[in-house]
Protein backbone atom coordinates (compact mmCIF):
# COMPACT_ATOMS: atom_id res chain seq x y z
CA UNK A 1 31.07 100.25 134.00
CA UNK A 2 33.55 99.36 137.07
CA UNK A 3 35.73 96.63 137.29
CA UNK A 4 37.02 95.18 140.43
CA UNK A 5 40.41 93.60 140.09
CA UNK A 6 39.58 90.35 142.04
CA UNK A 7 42.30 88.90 144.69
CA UNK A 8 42.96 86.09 141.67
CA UNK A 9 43.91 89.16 139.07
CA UNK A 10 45.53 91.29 141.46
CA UNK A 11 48.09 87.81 141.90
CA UNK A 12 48.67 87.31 138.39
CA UNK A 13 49.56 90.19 137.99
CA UNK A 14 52.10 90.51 141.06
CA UNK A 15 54.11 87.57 139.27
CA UNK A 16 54.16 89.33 135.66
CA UNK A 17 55.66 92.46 137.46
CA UNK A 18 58.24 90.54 139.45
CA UNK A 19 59.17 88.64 136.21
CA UNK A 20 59.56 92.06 134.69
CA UNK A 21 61.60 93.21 137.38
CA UNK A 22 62.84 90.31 138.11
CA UNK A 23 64.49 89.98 134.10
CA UNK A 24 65.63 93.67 134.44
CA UNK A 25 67.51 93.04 137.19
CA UNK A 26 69.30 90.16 135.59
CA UNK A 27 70.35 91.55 132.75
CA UNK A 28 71.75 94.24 134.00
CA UNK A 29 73.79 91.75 136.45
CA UNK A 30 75.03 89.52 132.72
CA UNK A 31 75.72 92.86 130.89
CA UNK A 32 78.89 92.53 129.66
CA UNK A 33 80.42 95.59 130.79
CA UNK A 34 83.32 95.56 130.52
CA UNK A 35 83.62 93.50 127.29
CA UNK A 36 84.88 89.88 128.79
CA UNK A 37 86.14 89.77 125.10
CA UNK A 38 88.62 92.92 125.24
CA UNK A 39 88.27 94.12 128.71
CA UNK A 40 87.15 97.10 127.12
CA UNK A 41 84.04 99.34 128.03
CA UNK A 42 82.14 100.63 124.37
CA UNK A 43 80.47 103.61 124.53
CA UNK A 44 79.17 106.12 121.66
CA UNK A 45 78.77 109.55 121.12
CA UNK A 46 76.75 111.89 118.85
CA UNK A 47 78.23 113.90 116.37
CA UNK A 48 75.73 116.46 116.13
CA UNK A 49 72.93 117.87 118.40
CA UNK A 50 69.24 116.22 117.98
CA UNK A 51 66.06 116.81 119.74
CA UNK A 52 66.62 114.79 122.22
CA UNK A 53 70.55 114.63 122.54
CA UNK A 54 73.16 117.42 122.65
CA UNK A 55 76.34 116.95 120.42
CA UNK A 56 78.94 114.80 122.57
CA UNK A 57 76.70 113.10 124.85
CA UNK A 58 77.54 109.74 125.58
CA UNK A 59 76.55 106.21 126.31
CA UNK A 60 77.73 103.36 127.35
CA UNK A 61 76.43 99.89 125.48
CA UNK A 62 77.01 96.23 125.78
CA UNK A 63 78.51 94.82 122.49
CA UNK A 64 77.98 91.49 123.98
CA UNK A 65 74.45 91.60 124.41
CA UNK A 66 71.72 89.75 122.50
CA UNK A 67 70.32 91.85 120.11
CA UNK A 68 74.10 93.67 120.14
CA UNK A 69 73.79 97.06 121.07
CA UNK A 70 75.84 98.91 118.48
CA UNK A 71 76.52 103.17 117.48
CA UNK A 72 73.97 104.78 115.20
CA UNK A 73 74.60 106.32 112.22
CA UNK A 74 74.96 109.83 114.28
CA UNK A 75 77.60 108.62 116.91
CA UNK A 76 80.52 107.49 116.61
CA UNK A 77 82.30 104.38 118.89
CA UNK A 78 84.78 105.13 122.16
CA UNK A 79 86.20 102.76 123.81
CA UNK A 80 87.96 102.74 127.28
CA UNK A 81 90.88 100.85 128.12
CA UNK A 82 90.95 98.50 131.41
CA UNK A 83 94.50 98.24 132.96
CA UNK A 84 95.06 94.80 133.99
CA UNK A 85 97.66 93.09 135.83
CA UNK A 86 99.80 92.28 133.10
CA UNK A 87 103.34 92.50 132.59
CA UNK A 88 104.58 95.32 130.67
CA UNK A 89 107.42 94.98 128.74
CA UNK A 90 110.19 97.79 128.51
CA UNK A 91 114.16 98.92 127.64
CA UNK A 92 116.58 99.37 130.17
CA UNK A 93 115.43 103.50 129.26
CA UNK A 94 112.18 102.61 130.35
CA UNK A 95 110.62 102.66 126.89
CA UNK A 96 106.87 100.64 127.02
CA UNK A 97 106.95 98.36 124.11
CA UNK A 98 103.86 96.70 125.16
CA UNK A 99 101.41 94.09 127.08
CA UNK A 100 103.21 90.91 127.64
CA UNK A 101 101.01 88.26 126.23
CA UNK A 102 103.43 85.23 125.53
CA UNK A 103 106.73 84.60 127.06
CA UNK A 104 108.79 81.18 126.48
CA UNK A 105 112.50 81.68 127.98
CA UNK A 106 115.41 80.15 126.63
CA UNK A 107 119.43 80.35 126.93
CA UNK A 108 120.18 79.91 123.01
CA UNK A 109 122.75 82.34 121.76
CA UNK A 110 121.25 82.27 118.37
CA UNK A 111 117.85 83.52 119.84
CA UNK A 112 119.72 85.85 122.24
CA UNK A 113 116.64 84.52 124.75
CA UNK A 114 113.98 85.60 123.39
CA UNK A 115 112.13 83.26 121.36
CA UNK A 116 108.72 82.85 121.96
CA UNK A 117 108.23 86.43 123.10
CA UNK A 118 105.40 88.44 122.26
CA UNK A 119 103.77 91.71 123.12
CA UNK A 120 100.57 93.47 122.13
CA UNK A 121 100.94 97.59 121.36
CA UNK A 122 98.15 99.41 122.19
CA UNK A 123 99.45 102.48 120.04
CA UNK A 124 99.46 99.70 116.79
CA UNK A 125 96.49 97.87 118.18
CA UNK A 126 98.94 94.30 116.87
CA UNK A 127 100.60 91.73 118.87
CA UNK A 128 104.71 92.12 118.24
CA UNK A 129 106.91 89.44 118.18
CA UNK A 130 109.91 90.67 119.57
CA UNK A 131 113.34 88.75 118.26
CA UNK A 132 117.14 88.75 118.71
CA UNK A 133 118.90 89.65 114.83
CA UNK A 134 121.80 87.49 114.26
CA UNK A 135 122.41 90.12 111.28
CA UNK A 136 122.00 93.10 113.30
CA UNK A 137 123.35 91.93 116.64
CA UNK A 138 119.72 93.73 117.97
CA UNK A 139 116.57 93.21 118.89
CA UNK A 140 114.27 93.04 116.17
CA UNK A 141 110.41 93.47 116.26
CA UNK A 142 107.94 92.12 113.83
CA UNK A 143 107.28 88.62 112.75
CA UNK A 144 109.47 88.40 109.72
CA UNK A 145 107.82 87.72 106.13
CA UNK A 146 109.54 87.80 102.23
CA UNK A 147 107.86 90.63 100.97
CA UNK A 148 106.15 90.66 97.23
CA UNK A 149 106.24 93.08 94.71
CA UNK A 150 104.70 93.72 91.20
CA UNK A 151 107.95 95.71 90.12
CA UNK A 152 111.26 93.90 89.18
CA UNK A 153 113.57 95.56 91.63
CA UNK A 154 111.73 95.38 94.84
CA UNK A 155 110.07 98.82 95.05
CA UNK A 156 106.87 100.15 95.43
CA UNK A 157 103.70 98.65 97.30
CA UNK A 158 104.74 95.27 99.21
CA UNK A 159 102.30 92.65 99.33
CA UNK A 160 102.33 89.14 101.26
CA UNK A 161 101.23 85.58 100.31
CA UNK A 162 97.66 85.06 101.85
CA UNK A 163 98.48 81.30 101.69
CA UNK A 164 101.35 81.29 104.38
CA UNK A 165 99.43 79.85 107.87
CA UNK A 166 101.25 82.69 109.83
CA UNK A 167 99.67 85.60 107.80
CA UNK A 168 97.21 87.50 110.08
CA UNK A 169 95.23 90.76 110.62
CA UNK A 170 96.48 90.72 114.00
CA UNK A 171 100.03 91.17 113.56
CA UNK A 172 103.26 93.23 113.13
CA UNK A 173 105.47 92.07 109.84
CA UNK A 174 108.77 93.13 109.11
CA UNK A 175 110.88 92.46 105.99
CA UNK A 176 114.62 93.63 104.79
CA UNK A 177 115.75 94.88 101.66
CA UNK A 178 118.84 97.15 101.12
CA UNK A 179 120.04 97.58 104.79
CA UNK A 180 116.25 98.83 105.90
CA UNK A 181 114.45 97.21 108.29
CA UNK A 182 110.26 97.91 107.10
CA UNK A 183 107.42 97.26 109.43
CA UNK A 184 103.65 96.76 108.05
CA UNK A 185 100.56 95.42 109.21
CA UNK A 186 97.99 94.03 107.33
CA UNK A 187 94.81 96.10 107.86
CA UNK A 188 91.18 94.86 108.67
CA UNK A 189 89.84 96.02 105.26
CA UNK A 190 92.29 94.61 103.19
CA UNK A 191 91.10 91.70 100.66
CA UNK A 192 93.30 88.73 99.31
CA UNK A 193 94.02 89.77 95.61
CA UNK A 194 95.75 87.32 92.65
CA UNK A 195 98.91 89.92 91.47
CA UNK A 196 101.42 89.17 88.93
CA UNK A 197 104.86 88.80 91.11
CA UNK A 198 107.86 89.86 89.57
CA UNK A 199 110.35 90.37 92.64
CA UNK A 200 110.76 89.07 96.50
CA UNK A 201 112.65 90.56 99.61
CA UNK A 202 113.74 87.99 102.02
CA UNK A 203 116.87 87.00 103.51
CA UNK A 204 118.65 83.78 102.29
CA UNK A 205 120.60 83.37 105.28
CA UNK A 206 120.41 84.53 109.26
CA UNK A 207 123.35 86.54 108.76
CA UNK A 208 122.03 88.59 105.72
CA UNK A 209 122.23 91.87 106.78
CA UNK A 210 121.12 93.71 103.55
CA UNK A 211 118.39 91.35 102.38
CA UNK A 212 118.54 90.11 98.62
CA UNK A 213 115.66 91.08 96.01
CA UNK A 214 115.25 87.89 94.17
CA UNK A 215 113.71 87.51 90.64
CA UNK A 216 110.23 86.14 90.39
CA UNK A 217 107.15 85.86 87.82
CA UNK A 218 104.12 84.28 88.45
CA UNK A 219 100.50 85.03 89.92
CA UNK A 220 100.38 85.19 93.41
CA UNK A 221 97.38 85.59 95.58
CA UNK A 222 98.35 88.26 98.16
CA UNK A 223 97.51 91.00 100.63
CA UNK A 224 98.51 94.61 100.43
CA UNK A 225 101.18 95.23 103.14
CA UNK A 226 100.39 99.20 104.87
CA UNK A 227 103.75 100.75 106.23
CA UNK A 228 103.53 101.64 110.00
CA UNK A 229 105.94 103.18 111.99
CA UNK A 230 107.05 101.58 115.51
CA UNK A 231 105.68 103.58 118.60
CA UNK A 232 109.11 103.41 120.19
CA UNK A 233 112.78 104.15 119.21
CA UNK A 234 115.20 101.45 118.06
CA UNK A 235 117.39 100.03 118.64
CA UNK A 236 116.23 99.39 122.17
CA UNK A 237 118.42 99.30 125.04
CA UNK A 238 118.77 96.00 126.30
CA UNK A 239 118.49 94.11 128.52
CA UNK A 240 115.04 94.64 128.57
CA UNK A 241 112.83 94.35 131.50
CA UNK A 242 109.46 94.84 133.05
């Protein structure tokens, strides 16, 4: 038996092909590449060679979109920076420290003119606070934090109080103890954990050069602290400069 697709039918189903077409086409216009969220464009490649896919062949997905498109088990994620038109902040020996992000000037002495100032390190994937060291008479970089510790002098793993406001997963720390500056971050796996405290690095005063390890005992709910190593040499040379 024949059917003849009648002038009615044959309408119908010109509008459910342009609505087709018409909702490809838009989502490919909203795709959200790149990311609006990190300017970044997410892509994945496969690890090994399938039927269909050689080993290393890449695509490009929208983690934005709605289901969110994501890596399979046999790929793993790449993602490609976008340069912007921000400020990047250097030394006077043309060292990059990083992205400007926040920037509040000021003509204190105390702060050397730099309070306020922030930069995000692609090589650390953190935003830096960079400061002026009364101690040190240098720049500093790292928000500064007391540092915990289950030992009694100060030593081993450092840990920081997951009740402070400040702490974040987003962030360089920095802490001084004997006449060593130590920079740690806190990663994105680590979990708040209740630790007996028996010791705490901080500095009393501004001026403290060496840092004090003060005596402590009680339970402390805390994050483990992971040493990192800054992408650039200090000190700097100032004054700095974009």
């Amino acid at each position: 038996m024949k059917y003849k697709l009648t002038r009615k039918a044959g309408f119908l189903l010109a509008i459910f092909g342009a609505a087709v077409v018409g909702g490809a086409s838009t989502a490919l216009v909203n795709a959200a590449i790149p990311s609006t969220s990190d300017g970044q464009i997410h892509a994945c490649y496969r690890n090994s060679a399938s039927l269909t896919d050689q080993k290393g062949a890449l695509r490009v997905i929208d983690s934005q979109a709605t289901p969110t498109q994501s890596c399979s088990a046999q790929e793993t994620s790449l993602n490609f920076g976008q340069k912007t038109n921000s400020l990047v902040l250097k030394d006077s020996n043309g060292q990059v420290l990083g992205d400007l992000v926040n920037y509040r000037a000021t003509h204190s002495i105390n702060d050397g003119g730099l309070d306020g100032v922030q930069v995000y390190n692609n090589d650390l994937k953190r935003i830096i606070a960079v400061a002026y060291d009364q101690a040190e008479n240098n720049i500093a970089f790292g928000f500064e934090i007391p540092a915990y510790f289950q030992s009694s002098d100060c030593s081993g793993q450092a840990y920081a109080a997951s009740d402070v406001t400040y702490l974040s997963k987003t962030t360089l720390y920095r802490w001084n103890i004997f006449n060593v500056r130590n920079h740690a971050i806190v990663t994105d796996a680590a979990t708040a954990t209740s630790l007996q405290i028996h010791s705490i690095a901080t500095r009393q005063t501004a001026s403290d050069l060496n840092g004090v390890c003060v005596p402590y005992d009680d339970s402390v709910s805390v994050f483990p602290l992971t040493s990192v190593s800054l992408p650039f040499t200090e000190p700097v040379a100032s004054p700095l400069k974009f």
